[in-house]
Protein backbone atom coordinates (compact mmCIF):
# COMPACT_ATOMS: atom_id res chain seq x y z
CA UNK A 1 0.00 0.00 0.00
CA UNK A 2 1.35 3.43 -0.22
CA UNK A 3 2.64 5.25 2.60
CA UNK A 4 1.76 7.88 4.42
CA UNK A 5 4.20 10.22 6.27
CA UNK A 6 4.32 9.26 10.13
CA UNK A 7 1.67 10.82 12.00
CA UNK A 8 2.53 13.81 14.59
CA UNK A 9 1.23 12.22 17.54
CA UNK A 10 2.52 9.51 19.87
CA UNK A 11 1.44 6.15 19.95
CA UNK A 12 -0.19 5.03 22.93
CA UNK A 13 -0.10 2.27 24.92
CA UNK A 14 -1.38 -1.60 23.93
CA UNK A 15 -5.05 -1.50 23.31
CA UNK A 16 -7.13 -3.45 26.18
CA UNK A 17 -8.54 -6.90 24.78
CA UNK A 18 -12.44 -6.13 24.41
CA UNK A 19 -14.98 -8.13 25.03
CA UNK A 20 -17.28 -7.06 22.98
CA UNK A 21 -18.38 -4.87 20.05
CA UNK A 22 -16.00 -3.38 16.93
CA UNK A 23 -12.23 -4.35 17.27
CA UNK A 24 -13.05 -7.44 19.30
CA UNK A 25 -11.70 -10.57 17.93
CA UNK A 26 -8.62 -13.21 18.00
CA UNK A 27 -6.22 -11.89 20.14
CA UNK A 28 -2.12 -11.32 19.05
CA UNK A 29 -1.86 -15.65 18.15
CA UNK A 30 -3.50 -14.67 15.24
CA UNK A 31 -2.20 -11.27 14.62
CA UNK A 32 -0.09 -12.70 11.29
CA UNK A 33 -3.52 -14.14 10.09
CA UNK A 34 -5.43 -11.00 10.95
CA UNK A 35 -2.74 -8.50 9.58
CA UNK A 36 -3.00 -10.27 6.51
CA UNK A 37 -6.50 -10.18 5.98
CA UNK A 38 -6.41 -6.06 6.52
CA UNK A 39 -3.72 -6.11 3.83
CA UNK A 40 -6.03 -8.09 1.52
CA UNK A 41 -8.95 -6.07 2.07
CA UNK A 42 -7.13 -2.62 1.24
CA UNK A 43 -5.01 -4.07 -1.71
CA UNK A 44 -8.00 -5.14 -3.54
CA UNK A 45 -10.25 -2.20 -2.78
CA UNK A 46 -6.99 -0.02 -4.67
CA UNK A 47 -6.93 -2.97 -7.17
CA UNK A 48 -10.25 -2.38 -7.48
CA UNK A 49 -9.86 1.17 -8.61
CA UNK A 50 -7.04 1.05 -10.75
CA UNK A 51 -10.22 -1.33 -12.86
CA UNK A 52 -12.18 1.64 -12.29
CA UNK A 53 -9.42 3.64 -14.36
CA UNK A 54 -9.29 1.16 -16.98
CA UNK A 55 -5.87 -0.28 -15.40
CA UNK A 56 -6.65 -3.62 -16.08
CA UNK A 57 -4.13 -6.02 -14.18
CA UNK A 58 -1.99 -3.10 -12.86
CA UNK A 59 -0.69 -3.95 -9.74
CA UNK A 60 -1.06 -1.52 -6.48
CA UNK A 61 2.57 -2.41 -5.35
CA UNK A 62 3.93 -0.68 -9.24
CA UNK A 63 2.82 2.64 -8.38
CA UNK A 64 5.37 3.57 -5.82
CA UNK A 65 8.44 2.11 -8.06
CA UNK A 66 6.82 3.58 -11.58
CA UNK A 67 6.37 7.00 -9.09
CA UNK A 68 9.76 6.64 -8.01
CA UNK A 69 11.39 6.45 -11.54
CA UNK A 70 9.12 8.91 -12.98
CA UNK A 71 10.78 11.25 -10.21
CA UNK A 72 14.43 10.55 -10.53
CA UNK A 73 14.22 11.06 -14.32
CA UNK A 74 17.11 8.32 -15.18
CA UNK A 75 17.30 4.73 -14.97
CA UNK A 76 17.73 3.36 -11.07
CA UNK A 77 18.96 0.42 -9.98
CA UNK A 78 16.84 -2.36 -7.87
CA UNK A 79 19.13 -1.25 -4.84
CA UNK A 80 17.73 2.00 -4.95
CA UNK A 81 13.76 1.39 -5.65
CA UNK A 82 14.26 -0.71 -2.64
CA UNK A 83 15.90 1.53 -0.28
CA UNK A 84 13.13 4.57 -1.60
CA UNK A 85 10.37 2.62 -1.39
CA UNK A 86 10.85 0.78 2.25
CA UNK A 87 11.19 -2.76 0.72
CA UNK A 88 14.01 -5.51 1.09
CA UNK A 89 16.12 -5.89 -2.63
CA UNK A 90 14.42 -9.05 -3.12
CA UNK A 91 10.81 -7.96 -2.94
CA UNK A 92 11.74 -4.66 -5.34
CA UNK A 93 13.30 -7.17 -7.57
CA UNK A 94 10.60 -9.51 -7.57
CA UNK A 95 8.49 -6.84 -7.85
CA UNK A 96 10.59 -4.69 -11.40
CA UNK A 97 10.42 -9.02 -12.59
CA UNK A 98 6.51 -8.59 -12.97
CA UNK A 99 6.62 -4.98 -14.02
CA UNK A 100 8.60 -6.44 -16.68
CA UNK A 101 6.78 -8.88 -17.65
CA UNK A 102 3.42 -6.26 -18.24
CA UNK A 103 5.72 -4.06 -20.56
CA UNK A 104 6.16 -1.71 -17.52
CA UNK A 105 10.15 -1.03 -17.35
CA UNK A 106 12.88 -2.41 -18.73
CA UNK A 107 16.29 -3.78 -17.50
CA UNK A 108 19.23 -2.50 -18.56
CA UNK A 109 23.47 -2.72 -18.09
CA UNK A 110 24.80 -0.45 -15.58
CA UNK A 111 28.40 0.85 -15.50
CA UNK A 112 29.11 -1.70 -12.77
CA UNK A 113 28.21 -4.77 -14.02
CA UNK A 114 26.85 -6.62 -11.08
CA UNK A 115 23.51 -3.78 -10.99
CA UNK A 116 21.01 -3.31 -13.61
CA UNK A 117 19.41 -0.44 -13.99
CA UNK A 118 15.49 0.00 -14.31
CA UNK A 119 13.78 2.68 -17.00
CA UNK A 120 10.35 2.82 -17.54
CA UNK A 121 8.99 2.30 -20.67
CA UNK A 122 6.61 4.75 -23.10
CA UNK A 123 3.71 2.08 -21.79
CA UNK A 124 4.46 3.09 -18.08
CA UNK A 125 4.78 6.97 -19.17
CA UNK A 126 1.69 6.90 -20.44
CA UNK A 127 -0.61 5.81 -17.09
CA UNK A 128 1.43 8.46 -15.23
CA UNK A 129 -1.15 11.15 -14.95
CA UNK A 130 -3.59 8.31 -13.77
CA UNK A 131 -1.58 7.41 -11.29
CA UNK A 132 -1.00 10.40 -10.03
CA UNK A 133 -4.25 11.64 -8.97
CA UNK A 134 -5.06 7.40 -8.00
CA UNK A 135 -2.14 7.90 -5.51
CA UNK A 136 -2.90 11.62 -5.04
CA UNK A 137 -6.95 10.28 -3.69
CA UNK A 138 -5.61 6.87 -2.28
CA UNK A 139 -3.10 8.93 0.12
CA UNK A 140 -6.23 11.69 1.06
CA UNK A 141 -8.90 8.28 1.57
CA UNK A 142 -6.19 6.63 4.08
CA UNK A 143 -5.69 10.16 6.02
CA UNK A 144 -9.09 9.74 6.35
CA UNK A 145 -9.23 6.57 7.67
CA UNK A 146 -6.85 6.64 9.91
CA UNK A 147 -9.02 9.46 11.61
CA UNK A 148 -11.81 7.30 12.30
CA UNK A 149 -9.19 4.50 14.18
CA UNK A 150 -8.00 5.30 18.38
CA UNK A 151 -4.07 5.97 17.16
CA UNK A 152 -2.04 5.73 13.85
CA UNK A 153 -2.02 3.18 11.81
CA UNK A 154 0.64 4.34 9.52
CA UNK A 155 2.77 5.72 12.48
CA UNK A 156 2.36 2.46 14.59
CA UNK A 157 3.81 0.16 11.37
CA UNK A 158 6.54 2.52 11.36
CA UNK A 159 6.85 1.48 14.95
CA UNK A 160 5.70 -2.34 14.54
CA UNK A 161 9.04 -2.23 11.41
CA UNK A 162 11.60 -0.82 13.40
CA UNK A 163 10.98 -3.02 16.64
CA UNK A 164 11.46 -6.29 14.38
CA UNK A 165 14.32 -4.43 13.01
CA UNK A 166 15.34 -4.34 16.62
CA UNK A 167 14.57 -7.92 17.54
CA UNK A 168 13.17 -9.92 14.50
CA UNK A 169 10.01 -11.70 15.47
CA UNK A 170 12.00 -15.33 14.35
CA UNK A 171 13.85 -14.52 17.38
CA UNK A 172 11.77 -13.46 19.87
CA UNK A 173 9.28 -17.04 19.06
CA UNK A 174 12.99 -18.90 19.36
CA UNK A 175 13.45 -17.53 22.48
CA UNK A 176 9.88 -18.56 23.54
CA UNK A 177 9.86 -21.77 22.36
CA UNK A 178 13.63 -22.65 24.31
CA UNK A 179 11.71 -21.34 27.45
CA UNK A 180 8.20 -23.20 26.74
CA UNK A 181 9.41 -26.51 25.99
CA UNK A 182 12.46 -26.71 27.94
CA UNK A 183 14.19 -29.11 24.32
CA UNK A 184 11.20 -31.61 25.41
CA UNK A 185 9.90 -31.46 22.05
CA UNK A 186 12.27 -32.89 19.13
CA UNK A 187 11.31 -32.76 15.96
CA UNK A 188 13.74 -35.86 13.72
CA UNK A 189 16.31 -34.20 11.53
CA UNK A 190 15.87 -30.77 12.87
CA UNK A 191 18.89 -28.53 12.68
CA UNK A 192 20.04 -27.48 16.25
CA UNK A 193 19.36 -23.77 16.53
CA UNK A 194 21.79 -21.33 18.77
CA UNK A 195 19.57 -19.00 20.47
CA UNK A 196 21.23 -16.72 23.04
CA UNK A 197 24.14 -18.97 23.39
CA UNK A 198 22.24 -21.90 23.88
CA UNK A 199 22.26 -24.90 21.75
CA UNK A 200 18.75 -26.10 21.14
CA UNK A 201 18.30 -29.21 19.65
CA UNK A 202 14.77 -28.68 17.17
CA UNK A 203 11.85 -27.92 19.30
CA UNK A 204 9.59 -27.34 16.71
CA UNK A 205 8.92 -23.38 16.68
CA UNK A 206 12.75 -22.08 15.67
CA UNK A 207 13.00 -24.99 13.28
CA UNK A 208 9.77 -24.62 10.83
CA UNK A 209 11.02 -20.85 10.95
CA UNK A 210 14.07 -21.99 9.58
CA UNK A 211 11.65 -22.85 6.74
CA UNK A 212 10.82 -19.22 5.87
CA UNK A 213 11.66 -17.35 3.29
CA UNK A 214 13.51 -13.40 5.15
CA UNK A 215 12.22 -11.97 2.23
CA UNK A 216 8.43 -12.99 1.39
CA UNK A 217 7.53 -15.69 3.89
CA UNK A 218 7.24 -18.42 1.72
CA UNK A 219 7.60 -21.58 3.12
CA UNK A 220 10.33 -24.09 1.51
CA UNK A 221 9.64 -27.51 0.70
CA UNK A 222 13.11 -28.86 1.39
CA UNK A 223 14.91 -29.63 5.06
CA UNK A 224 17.89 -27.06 4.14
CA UNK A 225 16.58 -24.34 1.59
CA UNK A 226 19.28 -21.75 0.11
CA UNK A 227 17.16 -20.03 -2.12
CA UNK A 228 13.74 -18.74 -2.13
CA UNK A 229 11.66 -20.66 -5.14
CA UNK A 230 8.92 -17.71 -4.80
CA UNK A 231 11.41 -14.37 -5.14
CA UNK A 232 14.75 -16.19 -5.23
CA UNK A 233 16.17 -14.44 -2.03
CA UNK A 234 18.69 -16.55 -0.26
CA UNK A 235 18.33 -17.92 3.36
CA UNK A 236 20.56 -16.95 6.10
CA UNK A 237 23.60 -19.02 6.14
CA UNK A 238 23.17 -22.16 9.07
């Protein structure tokens, strides 16, 4: 989704559990699930409107790397749309793969040999003005929203982002599962995992998280993945 700048005002505390009424629900065991399903509902309401612009198929994640581009004026590299757009390399790269494929951008040689460099093509040029007042209404509608909630929602995944940054959530479920199961549960063939100096040998939560992709979640079919069959971003080194 696009982003909004962070909101002015602090976030506040955890919201109490309710019992009842709007917000109530699963509590944070499900917050993956849940977080997921808000992302689905937004993302194809914007889908929805880039239909009602006659963008057929356009994808809401292309509008902040075709804005980007548009901006710099020059070819960028996949290093760069990441870093400007708040995205790992592999998910801007997955994501200028696609773009490519719809005859939005191109790939081209850069001086150093090891980058290419993206340019948008005429195609791309063309929706630009479209996009611009889609992004220009999207950005106004989610200001909006974000009035009718109790605190931020842009400013508290700004928060949510750099906490993981801080302490990935892998880690923090590691160091949950060491101190839940105690190495009672043992899962055959599991890798021993070092968490916090101590050698644990496969209780299941640090080891099926050993299945996930860093980069889009996806979950490998193989004991000792390297690379990423979804977005081809390598796994951490074990």
């Amino acid at each position: 989704m696009h982003s909004l700048p962070p909101a002015s005002e602090p976030v506040p505390g955890p919201v109490p559990e309710q019992e009842s009424g709007p917000g109530a629900g699963p509590g944070p065991e499900l917050l993956g699930t849940r977080l997921r399903h808000l992302l689905d509902r937004l993302e194809s309401d914007v889908t929805a409107v880039y239909g009602d612009l006659g963008l057929d198929g356009f994808r809401p994640r292309y509008t902040p790397l075709v804005r980007e581009l548009a901006g710099a004026g020059r070819p960028c590299s996949i290093q760069e749309l990441a870093r400007a757009t708040g995205v790992t390399h592999s998910a801007a790269s997955q994501t200028v793969a696609r773009m490519a494929k719809d005859g939005l951008v191109v790939l081209e040689a850069g001086e150093d040999a090891r980058h290419r460099m993206v340019r948008l093509t005429e195609k791309a040029e063309g929706l630009l003005p479209a996009l611009d007042a889609e992004w220009t209404a999207t950005a106004a509608a989610m200001a909006a929203f974000e009035t009718e909630l109790p605190y931020s929602l842009s400013r508290l995944v700004a928060e949510a982002l750099v906490a993981l940054d801080r302490r990935p959530m892998r880690q923090r479920i590691a160091d949950q599962g060491v101190a839940a199961l105690g190495g009672s549960v043992v899962v055959p063939g599991a890798r021993p995992v070092t968490v916090a100096g101590t050698s644990y040998e496969g209780g299941e939560p640090p080891c099926l998280l050993a299945l996930v992709c860093p980069a889009c979640d996806a979950v490998a079919d193989e004991p000792s993945p390297t690379v990423c069959v979804r977005c081809g971003g390598r796994f951490p080194e074990r």
